[in-house]
Structure formats: C-alpha cells, structure tokens
C-alpha atoms as a PDB file:
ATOM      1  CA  UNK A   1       7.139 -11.025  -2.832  1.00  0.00           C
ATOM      2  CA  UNK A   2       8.315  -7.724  -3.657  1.00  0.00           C
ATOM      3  CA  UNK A   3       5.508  -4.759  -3.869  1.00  0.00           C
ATOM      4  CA  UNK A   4       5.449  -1.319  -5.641  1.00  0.00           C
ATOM      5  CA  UNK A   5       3.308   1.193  -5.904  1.00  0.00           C
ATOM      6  CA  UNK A   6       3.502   2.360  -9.572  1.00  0.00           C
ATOM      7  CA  UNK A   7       2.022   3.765 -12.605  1.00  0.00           C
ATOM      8  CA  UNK A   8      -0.663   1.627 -14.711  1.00  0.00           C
ATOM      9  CA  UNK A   9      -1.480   3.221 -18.232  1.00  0.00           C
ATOM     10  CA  UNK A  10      -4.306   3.545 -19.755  1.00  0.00           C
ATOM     11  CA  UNK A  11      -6.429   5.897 -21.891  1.00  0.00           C
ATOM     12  CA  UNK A  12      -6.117   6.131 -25.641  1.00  0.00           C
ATOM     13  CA  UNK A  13      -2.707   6.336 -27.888  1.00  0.00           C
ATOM     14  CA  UNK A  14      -1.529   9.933 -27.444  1.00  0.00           C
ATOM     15  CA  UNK A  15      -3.801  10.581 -24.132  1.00  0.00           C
ATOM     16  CA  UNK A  16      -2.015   8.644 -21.487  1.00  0.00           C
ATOM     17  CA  UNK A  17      -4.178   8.562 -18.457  1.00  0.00           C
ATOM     18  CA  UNK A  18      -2.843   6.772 -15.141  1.00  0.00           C
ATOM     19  CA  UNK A  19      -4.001   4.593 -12.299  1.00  0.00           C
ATOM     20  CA  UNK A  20      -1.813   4.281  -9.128  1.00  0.00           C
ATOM     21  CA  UNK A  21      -1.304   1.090  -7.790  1.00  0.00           C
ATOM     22  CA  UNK A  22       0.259  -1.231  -5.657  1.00  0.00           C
ATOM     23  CA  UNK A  23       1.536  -4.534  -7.275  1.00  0.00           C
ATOM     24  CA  UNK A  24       3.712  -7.445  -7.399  1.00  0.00           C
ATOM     25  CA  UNK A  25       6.973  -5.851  -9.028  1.00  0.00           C
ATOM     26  CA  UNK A  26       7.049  -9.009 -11.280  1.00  0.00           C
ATOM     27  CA  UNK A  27       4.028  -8.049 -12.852  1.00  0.00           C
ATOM     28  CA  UNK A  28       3.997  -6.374 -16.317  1.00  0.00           C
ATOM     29  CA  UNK A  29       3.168  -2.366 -15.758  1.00  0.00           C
ATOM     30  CA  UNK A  30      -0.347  -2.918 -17.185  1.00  0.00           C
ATOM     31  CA  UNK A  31      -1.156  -6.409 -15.780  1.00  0.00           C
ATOM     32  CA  UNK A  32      -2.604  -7.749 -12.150  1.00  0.00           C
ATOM     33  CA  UNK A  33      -2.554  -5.768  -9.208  1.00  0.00           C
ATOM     34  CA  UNK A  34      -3.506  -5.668  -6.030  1.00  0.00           C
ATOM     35  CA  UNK A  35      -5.340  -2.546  -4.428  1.00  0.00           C
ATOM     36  CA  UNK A  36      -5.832   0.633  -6.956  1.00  0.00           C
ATOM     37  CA  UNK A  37      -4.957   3.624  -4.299  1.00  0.00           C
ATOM     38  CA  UNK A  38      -5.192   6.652  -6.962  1.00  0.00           C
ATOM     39  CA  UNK A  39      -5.154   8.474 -10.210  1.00  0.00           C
ATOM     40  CA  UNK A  40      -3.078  10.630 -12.626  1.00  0.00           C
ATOM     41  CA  UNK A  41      -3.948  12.557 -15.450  1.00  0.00           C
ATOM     42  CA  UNK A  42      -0.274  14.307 -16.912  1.00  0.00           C
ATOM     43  CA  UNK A  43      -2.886  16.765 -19.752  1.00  0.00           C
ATOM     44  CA  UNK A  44      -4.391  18.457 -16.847  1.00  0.00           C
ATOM     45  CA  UNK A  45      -2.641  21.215 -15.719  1.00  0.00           C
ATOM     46  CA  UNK A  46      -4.041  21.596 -11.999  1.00  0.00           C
ATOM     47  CA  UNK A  47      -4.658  19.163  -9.331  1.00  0.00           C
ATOM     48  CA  UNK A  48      -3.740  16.129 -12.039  1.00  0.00           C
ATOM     49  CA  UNK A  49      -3.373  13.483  -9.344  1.00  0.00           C
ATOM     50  CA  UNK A  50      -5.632  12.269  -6.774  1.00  0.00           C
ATOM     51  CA  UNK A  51      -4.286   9.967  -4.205  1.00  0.00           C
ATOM     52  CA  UNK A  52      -5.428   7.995  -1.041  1.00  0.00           C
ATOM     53  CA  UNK A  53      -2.290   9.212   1.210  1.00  0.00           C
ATOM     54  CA  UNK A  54      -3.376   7.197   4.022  1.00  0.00           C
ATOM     55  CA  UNK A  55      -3.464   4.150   2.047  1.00  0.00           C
ATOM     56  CA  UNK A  56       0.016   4.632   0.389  1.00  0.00           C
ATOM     57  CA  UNK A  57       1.562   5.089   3.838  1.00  0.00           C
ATOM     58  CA  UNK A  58       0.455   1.853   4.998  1.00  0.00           C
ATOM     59  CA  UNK A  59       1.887  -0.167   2.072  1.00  0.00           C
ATOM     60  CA  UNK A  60       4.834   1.882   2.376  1.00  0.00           C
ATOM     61  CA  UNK A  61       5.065   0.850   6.000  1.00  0.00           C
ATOM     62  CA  UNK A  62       4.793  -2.832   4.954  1.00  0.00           C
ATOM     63  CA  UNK A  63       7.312  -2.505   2.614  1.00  0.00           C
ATOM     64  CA  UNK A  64       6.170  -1.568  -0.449  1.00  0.00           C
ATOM     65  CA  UNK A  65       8.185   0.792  -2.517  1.00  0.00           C
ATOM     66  CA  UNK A  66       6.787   3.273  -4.401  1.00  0.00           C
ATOM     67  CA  UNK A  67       8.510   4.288  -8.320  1.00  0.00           C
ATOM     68  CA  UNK A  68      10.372   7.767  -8.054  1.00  0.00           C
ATOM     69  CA  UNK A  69       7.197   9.521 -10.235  1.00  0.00           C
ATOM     70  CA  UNK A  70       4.672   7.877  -7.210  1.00  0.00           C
ATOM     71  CA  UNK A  71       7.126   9.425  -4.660  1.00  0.00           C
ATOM     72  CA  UNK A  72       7.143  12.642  -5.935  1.00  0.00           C
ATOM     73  CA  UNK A  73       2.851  12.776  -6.766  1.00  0.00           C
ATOM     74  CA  UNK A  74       2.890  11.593  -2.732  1.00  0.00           C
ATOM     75  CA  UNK A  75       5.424  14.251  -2.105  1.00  0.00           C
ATOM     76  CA  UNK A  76       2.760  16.533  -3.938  1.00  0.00           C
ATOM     77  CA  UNK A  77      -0.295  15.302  -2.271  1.00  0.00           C
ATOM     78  CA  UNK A  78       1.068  15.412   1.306  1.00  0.00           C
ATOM     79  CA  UNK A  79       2.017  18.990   0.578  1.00  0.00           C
ATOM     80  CA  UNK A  80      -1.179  20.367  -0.522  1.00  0.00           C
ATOM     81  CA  UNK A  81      -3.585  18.309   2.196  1.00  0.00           C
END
C-alpha cells in the first residue's frame, strides 16, 4: 500500500480550505483517509497552516510520501518552531 500525506479540500466553492492528511494514494483527494495530521487555510495571510511535525515525521519515516505543497508547508513549519 502506498501512503501520502496530501491535501483534502474542503470549504465552500471559491473558499478552499484544507485538511492535511495521510492516505492511501489510491484514494480519491477528498475520499478515506487514515490519520488527519493538520490544516491549511491559502486566504489567510499569516500563520495559514498548522501542522503536527512530529506526526508527519513518523509517517515519513514509514514511508509515506508527502505531495510537493505538504513538503514545502513542513519545510515552513519546521522553520518557524
């Protein structure tokens, strides 16, 4: 089984809001998932992403792979902790 940690929309039409989460890369972006690990909000203009780094790290370390917009919000959050 192949894992990612990704993007899952939701919010209104024209007020995307986003959870982080790790799930089966078969999946459909919106459908199951396994463990939500964070949150992403592209209107706000400061701090618009909270994220559990610890968690992320440990499904990266078992082999999850994270999209490249996850990688760079973890880039982000590692930086500012």
């Amino acid at each position: 089984m192949a894992v990612a940690i990704r993007l899952r929309r939701e919010g209104s039409k024209d007020r995307p809001y986003y959870r982080i989460v790790v799930a089966d890369s078969r999946k459909p972006r919106d459908g199951k998932f396994i463990e939500a690990i964070g949150t992403y909000d592209p209107a706000k203009k400061t701090e618009n992403s909270r994220i559990d780094v610890e968690k992320a790290e440990d499904w990266i370390r078992k082999g999850a792979r994270p999209s490249t917009t996850v990688s760079s919000l973890l880039k982000k959050a590692k930086k500012s902790a």
